[in-house]
C-alpha atoms as a PDB file:
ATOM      1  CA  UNK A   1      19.660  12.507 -13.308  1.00  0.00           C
ATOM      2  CA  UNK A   2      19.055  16.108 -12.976  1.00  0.00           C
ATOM      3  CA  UNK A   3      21.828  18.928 -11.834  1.00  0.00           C
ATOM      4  CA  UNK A   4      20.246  19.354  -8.417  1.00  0.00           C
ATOM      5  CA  UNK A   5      20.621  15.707  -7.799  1.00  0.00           C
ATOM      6  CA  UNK A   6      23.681  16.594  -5.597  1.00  0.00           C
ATOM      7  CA  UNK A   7      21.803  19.093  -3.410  1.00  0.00           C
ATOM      8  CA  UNK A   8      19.554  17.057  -2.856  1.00  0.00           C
ATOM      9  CA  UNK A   9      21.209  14.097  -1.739  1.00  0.00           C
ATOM     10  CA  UNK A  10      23.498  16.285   0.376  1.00  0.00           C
ATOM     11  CA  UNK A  11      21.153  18.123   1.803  1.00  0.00           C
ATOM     12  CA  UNK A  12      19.704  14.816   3.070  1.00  0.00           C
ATOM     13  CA  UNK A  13      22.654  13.054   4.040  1.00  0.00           C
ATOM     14  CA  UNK A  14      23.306  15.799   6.249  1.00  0.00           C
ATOM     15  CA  UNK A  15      19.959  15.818   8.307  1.00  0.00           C
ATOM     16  CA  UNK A  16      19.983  14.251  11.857  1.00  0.00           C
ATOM     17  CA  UNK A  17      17.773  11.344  10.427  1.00  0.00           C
ATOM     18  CA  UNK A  18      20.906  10.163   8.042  1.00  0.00           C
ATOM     19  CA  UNK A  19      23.696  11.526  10.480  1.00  0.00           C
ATOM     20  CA  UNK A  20      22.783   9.579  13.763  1.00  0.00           C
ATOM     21  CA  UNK A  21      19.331   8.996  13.809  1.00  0.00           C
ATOM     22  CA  UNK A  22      19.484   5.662  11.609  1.00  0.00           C
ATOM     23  CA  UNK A  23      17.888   6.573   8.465  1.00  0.00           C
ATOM     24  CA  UNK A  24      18.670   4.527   5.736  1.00  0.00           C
ATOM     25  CA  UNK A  25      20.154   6.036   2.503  1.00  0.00           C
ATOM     26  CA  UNK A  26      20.198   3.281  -1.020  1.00  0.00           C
ATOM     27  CA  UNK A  27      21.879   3.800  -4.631  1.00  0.00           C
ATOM     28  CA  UNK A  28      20.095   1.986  -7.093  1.00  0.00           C
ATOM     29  CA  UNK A  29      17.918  -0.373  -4.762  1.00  0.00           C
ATOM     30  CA  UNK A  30      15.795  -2.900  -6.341  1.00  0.00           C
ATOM     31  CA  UNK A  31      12.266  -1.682  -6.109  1.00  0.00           C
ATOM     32  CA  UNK A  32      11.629  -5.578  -5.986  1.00  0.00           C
ATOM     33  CA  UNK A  33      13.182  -5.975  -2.858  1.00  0.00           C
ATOM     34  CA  UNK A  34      10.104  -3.463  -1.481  1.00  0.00           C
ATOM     35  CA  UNK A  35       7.127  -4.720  -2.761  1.00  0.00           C
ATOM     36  CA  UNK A  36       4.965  -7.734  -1.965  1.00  0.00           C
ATOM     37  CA  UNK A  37       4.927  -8.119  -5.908  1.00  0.00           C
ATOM     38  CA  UNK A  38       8.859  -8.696  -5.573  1.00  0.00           C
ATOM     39  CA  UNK A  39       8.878  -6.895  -9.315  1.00  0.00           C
ATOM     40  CA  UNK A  40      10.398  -3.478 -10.063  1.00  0.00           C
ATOM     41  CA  UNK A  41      13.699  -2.237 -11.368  1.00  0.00           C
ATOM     42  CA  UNK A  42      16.182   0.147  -9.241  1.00  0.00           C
ATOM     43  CA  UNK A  43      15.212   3.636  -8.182  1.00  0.00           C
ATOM     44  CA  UNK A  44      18.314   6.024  -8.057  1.00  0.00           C
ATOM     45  CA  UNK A  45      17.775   6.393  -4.390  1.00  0.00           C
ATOM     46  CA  UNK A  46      15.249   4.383  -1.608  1.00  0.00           C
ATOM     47  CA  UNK A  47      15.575   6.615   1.484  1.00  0.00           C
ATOM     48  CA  UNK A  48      14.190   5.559   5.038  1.00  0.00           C
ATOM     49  CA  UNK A  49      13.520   8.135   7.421  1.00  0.00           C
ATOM     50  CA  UNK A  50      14.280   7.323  11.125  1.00  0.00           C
ATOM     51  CA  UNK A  51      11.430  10.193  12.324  1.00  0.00           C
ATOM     52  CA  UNK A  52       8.735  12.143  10.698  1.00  0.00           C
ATOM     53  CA  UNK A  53      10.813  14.923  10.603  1.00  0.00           C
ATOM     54  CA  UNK A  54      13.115  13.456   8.250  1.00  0.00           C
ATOM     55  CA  UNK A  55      10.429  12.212   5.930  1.00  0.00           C
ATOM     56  CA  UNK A  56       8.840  15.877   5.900  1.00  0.00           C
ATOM     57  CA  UNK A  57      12.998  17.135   5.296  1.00  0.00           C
ATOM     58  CA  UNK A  58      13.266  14.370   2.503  1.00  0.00           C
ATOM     59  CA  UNK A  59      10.254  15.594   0.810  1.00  0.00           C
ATOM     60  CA  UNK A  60      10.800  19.293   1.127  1.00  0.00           C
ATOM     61  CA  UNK A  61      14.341  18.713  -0.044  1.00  0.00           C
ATOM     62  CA  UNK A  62      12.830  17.262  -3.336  1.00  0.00           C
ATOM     63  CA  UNK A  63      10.903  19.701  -3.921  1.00  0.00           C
ATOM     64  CA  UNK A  64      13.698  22.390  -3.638  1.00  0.00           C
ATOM     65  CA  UNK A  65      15.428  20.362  -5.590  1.00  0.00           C
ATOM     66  CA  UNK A  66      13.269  19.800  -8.137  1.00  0.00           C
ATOM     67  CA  UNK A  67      13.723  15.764  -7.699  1.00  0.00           C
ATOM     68  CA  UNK A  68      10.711  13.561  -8.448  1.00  0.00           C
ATOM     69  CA  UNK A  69      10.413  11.625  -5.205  1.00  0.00           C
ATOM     70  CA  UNK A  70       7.404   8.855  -4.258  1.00  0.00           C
ATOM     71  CA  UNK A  71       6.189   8.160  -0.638  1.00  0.00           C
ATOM     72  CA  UNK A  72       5.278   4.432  -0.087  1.00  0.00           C
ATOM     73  CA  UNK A  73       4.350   2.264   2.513  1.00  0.00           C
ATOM     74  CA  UNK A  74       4.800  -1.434   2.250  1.00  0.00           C
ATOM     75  CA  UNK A  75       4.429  -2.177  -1.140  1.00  0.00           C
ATOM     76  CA  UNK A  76       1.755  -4.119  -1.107  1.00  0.00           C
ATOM     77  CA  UNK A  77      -0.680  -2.353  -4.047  1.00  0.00           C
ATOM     78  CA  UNK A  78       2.415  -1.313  -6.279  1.00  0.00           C
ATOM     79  CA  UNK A  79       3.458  -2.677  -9.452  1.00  0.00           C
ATOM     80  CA  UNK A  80       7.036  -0.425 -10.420  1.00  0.00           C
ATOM     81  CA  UNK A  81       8.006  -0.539 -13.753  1.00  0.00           C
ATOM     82  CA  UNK A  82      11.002  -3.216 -14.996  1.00  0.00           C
ATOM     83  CA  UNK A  83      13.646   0.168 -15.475  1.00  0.00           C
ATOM     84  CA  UNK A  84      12.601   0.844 -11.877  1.00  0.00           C
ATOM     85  CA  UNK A  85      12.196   4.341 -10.126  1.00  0.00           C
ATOM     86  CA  UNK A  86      14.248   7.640 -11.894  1.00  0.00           C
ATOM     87  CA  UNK A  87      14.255   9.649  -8.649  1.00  0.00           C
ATOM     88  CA  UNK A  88      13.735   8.916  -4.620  1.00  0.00           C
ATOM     89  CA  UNK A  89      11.399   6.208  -3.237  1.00  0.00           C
ATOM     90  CA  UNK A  90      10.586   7.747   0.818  1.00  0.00           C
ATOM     91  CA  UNK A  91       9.367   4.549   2.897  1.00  0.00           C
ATOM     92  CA  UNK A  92       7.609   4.916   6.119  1.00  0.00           C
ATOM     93  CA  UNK A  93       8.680   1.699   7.082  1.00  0.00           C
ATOM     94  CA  UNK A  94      10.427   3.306   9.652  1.00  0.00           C
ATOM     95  CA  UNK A  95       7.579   5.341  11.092  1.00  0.00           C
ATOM     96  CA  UNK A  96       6.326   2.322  13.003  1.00  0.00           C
ATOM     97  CA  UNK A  97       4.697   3.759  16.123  1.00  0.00           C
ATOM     98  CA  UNK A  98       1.424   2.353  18.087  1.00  0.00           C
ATOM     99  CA  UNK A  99      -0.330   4.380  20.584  1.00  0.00           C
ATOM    100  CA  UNK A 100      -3.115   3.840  22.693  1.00  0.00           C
ATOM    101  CA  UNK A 101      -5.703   6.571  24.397  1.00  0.00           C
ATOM    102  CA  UNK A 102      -8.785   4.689  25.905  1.00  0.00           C
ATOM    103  CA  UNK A 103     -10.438   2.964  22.969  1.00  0.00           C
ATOM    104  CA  UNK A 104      -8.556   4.614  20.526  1.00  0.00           C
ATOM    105  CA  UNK A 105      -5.118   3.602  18.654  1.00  0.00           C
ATOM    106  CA  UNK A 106      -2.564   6.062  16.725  1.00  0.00           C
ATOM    107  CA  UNK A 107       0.110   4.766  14.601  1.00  0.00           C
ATOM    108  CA  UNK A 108       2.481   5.997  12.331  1.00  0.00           C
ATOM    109  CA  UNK A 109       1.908   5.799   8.857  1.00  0.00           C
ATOM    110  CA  UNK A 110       4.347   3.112   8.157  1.00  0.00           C
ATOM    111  CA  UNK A 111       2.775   0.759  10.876  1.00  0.00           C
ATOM    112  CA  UNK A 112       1.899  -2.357   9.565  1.00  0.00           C
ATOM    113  CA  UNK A 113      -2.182  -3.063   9.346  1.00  0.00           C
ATOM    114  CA  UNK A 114      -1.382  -6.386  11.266  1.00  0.00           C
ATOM    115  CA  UNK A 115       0.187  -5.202  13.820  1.00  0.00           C
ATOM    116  CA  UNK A 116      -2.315  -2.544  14.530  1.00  0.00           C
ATOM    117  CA  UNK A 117      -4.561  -5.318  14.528  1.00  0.00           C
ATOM    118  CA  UNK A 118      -2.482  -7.417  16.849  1.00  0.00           C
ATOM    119  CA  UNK A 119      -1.882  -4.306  18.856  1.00  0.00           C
ATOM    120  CA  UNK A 120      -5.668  -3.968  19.138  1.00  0.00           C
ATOM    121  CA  UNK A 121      -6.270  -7.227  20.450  1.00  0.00           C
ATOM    122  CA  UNK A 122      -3.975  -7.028  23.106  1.00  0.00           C
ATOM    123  CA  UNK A 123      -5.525  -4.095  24.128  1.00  0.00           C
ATOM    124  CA  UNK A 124      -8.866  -6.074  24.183  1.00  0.00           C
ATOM    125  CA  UNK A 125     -10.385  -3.647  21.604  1.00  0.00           C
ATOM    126  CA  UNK A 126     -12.925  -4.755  19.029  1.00  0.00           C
ATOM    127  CA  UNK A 127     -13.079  -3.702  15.407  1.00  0.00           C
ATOM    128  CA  UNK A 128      -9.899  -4.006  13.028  1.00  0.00           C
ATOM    129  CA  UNK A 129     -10.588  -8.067  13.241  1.00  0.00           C
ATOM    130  CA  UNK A 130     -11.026  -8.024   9.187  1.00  0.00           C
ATOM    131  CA  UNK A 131      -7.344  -6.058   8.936  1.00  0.00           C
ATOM    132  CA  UNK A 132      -5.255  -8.903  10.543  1.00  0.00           C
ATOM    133  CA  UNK A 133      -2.930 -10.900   7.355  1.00  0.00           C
ATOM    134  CA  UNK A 134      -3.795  -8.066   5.295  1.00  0.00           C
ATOM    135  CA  UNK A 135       0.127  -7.119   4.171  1.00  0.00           C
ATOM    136  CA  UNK A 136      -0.063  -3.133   3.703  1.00  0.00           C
ATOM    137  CA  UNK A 137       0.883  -0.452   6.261  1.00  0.00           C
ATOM    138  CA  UNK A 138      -1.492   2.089   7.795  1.00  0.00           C
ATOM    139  CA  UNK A 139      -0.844   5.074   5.775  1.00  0.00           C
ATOM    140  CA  UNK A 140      -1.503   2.676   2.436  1.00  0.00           C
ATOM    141  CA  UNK A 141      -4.838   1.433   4.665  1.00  0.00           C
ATOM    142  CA  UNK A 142      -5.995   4.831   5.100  1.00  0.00           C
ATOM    143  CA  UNK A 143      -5.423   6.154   1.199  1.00  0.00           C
ATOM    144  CA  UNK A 144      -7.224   2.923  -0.119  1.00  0.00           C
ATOM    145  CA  UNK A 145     -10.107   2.218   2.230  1.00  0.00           C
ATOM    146  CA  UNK A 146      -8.729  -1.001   2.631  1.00  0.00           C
ATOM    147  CA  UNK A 147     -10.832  -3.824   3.705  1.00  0.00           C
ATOM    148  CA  UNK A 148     -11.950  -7.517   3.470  1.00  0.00           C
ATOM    149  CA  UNK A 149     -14.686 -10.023   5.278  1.00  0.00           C
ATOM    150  CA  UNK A 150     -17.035  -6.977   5.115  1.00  0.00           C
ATOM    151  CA  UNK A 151     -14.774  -5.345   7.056  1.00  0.00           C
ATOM    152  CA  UNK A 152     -13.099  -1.461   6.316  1.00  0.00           C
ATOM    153  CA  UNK A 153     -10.553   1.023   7.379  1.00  0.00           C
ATOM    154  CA  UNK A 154     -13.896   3.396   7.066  1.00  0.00           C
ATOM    155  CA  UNK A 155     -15.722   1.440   9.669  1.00  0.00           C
ATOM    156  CA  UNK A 156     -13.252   2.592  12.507  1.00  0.00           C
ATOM    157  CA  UNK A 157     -11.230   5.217  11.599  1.00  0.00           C
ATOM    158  CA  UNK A 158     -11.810   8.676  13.552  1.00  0.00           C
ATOM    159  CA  UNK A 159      -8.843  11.244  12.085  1.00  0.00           C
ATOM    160  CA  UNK A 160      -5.826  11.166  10.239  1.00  0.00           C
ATOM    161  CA  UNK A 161      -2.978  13.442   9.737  1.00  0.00           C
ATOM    162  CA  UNK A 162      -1.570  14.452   6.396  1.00  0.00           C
ATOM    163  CA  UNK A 163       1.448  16.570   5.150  1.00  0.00           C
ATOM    164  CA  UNK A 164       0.414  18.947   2.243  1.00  0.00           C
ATOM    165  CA  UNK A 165       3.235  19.131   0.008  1.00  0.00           C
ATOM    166  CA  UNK A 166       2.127  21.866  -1.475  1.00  0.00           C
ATOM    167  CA  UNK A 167       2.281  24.241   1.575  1.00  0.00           C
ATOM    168  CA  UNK A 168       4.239  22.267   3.739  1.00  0.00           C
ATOM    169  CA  UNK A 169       1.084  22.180   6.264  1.00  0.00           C
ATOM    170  CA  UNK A 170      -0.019  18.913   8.389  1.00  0.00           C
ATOM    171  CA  UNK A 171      -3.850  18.870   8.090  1.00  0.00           C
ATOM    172  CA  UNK A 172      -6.280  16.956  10.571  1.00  0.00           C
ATOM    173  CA  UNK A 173      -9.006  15.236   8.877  1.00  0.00           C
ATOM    174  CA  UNK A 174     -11.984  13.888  10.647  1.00  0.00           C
ATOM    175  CA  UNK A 175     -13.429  10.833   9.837  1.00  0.00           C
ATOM    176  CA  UNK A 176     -16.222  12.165   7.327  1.00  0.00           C
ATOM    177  CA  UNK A 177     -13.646  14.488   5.397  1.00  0.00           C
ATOM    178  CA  UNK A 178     -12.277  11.251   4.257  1.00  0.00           C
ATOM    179  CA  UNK A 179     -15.221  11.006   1.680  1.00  0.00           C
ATOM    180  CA  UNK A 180     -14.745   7.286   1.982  1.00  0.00           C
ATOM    181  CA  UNK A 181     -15.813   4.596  -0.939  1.00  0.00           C
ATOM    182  CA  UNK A 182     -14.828   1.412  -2.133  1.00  0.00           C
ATOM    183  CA  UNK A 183     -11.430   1.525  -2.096  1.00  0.00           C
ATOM    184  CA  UNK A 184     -11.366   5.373  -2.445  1.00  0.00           C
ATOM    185  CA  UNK A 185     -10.610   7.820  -0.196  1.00  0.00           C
ATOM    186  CA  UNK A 186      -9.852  12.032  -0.286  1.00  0.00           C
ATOM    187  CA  UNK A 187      -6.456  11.261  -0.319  1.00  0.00           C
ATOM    188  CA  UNK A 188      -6.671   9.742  -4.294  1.00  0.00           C
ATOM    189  CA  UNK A 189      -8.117  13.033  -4.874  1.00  0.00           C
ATOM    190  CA  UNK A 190      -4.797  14.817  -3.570  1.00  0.00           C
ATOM    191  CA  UNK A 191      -1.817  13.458  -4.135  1.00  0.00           C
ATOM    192  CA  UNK A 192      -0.010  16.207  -2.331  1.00  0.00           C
ATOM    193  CA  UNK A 193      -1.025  14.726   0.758  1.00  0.00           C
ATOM    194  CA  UNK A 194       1.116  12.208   2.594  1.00  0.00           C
ATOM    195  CA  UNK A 195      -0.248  10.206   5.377  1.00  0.00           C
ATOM    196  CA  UNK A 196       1.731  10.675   8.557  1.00  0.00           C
ATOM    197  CA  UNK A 197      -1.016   8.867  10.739  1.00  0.00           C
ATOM    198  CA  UNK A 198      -3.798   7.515  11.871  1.00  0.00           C
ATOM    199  CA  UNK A 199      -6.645   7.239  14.719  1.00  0.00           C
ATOM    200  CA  UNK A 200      -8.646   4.678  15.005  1.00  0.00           C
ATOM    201  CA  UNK A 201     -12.175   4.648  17.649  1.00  0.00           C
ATOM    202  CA  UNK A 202     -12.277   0.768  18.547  1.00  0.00           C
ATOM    203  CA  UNK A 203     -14.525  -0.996  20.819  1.00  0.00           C
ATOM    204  CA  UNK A 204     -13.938  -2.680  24.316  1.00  0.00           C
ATOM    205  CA  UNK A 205     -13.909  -6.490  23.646  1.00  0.00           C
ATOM    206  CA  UNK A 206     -12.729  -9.932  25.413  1.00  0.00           C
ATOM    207  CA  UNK A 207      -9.268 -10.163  23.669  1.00  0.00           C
ATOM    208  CA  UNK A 208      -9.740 -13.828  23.502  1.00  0.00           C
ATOM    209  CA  UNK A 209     -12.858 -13.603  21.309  1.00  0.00           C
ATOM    210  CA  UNK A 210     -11.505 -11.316  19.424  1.00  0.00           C
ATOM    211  CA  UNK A 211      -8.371 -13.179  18.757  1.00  0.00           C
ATOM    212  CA  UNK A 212     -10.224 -16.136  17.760  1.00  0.00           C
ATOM    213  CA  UNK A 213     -12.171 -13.936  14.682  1.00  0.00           C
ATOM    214  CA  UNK A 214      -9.179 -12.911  13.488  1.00  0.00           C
ATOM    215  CA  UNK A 215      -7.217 -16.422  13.299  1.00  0.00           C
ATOM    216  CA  UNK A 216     -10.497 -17.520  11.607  1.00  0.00           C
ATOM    217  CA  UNK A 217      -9.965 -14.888   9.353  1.00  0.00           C
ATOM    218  CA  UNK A 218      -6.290 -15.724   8.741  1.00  0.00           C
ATOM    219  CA  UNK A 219      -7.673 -19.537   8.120  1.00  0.00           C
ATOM    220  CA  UNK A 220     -10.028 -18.342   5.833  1.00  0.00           C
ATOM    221  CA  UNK A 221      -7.863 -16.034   3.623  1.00  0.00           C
ATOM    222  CA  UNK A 222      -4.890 -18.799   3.322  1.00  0.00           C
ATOM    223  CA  UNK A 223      -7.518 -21.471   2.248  1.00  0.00           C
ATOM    224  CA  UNK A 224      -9.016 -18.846  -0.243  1.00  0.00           C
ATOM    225  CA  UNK A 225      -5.844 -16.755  -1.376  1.00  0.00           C
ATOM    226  CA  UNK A 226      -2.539 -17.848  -3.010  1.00  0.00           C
ATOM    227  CA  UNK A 227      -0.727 -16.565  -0.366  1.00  0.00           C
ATOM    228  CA  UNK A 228       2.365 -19.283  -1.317  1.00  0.00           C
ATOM    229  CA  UNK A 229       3.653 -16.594  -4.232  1.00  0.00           C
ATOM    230  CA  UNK A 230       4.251 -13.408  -3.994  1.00  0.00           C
ATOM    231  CA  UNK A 231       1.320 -10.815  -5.157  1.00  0.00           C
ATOM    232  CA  UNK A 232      -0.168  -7.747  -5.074  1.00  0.00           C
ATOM    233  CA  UNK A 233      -3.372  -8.962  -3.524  1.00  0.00           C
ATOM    234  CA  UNK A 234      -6.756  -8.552  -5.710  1.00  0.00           C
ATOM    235  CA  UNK A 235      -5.995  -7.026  -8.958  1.00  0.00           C
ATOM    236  CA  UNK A 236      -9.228  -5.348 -10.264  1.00  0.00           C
ATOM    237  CA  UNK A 237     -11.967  -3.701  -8.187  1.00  0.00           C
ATOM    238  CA  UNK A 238     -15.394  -5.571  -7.874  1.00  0.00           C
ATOM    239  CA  UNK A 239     -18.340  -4.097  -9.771  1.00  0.00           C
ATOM    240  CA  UNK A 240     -21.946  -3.556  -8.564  1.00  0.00           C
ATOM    241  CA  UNK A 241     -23.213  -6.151  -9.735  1.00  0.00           C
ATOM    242  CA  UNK A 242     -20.868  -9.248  -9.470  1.00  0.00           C
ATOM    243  CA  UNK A 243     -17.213 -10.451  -8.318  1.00  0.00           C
ATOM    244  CA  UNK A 244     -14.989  -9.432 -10.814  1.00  0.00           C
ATOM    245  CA  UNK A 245     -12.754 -13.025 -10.360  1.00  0.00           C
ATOM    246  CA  UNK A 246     -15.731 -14.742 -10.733  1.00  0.00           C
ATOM    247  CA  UNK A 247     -15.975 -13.038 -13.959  1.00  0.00           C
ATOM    248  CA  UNK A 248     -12.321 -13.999 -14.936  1.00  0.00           C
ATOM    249  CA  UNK A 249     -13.139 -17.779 -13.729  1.00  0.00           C
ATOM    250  CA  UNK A 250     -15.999 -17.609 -15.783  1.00  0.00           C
ATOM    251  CA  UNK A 251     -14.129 -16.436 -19.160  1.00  0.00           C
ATOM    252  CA  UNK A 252     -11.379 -19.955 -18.708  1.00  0.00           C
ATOM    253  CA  UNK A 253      -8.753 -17.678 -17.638  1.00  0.00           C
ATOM    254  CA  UNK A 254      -7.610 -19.441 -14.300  1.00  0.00           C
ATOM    255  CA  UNK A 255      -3.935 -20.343 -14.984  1.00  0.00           C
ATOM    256  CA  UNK A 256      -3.185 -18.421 -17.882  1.00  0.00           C
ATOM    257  CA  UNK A 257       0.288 -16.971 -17.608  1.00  0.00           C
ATOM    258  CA  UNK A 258       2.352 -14.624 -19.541  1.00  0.00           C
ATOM    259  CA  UNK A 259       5.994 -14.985 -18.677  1.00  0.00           C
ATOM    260  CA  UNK A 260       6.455 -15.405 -15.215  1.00  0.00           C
ATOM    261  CA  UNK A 261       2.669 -13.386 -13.999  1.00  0.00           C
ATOM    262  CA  UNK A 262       0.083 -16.226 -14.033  1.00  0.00           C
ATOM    263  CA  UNK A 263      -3.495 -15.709 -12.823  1.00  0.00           C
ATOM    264  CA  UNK A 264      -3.486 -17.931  -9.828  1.00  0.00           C
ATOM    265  CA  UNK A 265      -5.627 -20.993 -10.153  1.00  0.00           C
ATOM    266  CA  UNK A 266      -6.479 -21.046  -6.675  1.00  0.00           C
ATOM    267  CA  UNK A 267      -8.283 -17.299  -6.521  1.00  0.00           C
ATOM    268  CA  UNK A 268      -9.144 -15.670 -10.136  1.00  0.00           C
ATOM    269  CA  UNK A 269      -8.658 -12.098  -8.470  1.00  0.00           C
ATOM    270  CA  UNK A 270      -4.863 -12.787  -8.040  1.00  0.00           C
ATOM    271  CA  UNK A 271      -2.131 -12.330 -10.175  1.00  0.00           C
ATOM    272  CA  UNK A 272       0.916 -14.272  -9.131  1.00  0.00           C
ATOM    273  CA  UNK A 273       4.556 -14.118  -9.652  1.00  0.00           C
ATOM    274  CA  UNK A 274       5.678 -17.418 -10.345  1.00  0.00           C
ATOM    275  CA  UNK A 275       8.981 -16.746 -10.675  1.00  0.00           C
ATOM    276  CA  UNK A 276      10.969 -13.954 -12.520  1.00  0.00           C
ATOM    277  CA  UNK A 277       7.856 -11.820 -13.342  1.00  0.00           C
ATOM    278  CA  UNK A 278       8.468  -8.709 -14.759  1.00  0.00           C
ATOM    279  CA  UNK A 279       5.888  -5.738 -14.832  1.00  0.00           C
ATOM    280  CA  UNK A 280       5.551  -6.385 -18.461  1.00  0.00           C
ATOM    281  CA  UNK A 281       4.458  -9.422 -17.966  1.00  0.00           C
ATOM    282  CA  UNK A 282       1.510  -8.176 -15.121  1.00  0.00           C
ATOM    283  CA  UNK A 283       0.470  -5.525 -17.428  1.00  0.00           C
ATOM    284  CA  UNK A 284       0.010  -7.344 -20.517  1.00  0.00           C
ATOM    285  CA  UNK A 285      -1.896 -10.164 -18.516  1.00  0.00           C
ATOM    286  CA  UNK A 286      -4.344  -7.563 -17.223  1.00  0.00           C
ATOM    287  CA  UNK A 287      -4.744  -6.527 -20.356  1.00  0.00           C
ATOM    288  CA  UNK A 288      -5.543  -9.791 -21.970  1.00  0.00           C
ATOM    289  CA  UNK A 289      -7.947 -10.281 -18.748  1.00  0.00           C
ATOM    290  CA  UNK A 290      -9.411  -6.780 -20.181  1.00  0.00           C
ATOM    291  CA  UNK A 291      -9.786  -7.582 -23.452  1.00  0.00           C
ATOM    292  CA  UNK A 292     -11.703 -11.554 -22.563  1.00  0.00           C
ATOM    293  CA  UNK A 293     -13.798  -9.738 -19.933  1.00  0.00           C
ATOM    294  CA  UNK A 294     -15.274  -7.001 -22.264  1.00  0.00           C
ATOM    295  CA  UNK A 295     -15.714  -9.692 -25.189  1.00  0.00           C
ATOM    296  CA  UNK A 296     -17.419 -12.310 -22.882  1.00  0.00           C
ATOM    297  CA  UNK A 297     -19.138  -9.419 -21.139  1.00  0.00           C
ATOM    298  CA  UNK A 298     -19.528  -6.174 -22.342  1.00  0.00           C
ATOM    299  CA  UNK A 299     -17.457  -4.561 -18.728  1.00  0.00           C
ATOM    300  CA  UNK A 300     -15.078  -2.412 -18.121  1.00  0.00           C
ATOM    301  CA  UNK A 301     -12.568  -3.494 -15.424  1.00  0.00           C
ATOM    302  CA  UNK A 302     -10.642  -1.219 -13.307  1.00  0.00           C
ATOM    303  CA  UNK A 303      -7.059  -2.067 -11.300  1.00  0.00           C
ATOM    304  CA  UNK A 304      -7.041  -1.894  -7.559  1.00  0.00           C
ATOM    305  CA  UNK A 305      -3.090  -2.197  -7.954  1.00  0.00           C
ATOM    306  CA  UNK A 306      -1.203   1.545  -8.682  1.00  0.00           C
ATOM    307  CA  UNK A 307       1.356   1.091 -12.016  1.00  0.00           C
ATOM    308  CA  UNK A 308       4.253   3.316 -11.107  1.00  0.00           C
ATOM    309  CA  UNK A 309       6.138   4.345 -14.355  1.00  0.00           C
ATOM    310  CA  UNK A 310       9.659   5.060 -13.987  1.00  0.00           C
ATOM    311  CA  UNK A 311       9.661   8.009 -15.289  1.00  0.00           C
ATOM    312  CA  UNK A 312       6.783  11.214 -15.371  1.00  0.00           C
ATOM    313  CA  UNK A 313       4.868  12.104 -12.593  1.00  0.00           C
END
């Protein structure tokens, strides 16, 4: 642990977040205890602001401090490595907000995508249907294009704002300085930029309708997805011109398991922790899913889930 360590976690401990404002400060936390993958090994510290002022006070302090920190939402695309996290882990879980202008909704970057959903429903507003059951939070949403049932954060969103570490600014970007794509956004481009939130343009609706798409949506992802073990949702993009898990269905791979990561018999896409998986286990799997793929063939398969080393940048 570096010198500065002390700075920096005094520095923190001191700001009105951690004083009285209910941030949450955690030595050695199990990074398994934040993900949806319930796998990772302890960071040295898992810090929660209580405002967006604290996060942006967290992450300055790091930087002063020289202290490798991470921003995440709700772990829900992360795979941490088994020795964990050597530095801070920032979650916005505690930037929760929901707003509502008219037809549009703002929320915080650690809102969760089904409650924005939910919240949009209520409001009798159209057009996040496809997000409801999908785990992640908004600012996660926004920095993957998330989507499903032909449905995507792209479709609705109208601005975000972002914190640029490197300046210490808060940019506003319209919708079309996004540069959307499958599961791409600007953001990937710049990982200096943390998501602090999120507009969305919506459309009026009858919020019964609308409620009944998305618990036929819910139906149709719990019949479809093994959503009885924990995961990190669909493993490898989708190329052009077919569905990668059909692909790994294809090869005889359903079911195969390496330690405790299996690939889920009920949806090929999935990789499942059946109990005690490590993130050796889910990394050698993919690989072996790799290697059958481009023998059987001739592809190149790419990870939707992020691979967070514990040490490095």
């Amino acid at each position: 642990m570096p010198q500065s360590w002390n700075a920096f976690s005094a520095a923190v401990r001191a700001h009105p977040d951690w004083t009285d404002g209910g941030g949450v400060w955690l030595d050695a936390e199990p990074l398994s205890r934040h993900t949806t993958f319930h796998i990772g090994g302890p960071a040295d510290a898992f810090l929660v602001p209580a405002s967006e002022n604290g996060l942006r006070f967290a992450l300055d302090a790091a930087r002063r401090a020289g202290v490798r920190a991470m921003v995440i939402g709700r772990g829900s695309n992360l795979l941490f490595d088994d020795a964990g996290f050597r530095g801070a882990v920032i979650s916005t879980a505690g930037l929760s907000t929901i707003e509502r202008t008219g037809g549009v909704l703002t929320a915080r970057a650690g809102a969760p995508l089904t409650a924005l959903a939910g919240a949009a429903q209520k409001a009798g507003l159209g057009g996040l249907e496809f997000a409801y059951g999908i785990p992640g939070s908004v600012g996660g949403a926004v920095y993957m294009n998330a989507g499903a049932y032909g449905g995507e954060i792209a479709q609705c969103l109208a601005e975000s704002r972002a914190l640029d570490l490197a300046d210490g600014t808060v940019r506003v970007l319209d919708a079309a300085a996004h540069e959307f794509g499958y599961r791409e956004s600007v953001y990937r481009a710049h990982p200096t930029w943390i998501v602090l939130s999120a507009s969305f343009s919506l459309t009026p609706g009858d919020p019964e309708t609308i409620r009944a798409a998305m618990e036929e949506l819910l139906r149709r992802r719990a019949e479809k997805q093994p959503l009885e073990y924990p995961s990190a949702g669909s493993v490898f993009k989708r190329l052009p011109s077919r569905y990668t898990a059909q692909m790994i269905d294809e090869a005889g791979l359903k079911g195969t398991r390496v330690g405790g990561a299996q690939v889920s018999e009920k949806h090929a896409g999935f990789i499942v922790n059946r109990g005690g998986a490590t993130a050796a286990d889910v990394r050698a799997l993919i690989e072996r899913i790799r290697e059958t793929l481009r023998a059987h063939f001739n592809v190149e398969i790419e990870t939707e889930i992020i691979y967070v080393p514990a040490e490095g940048e």
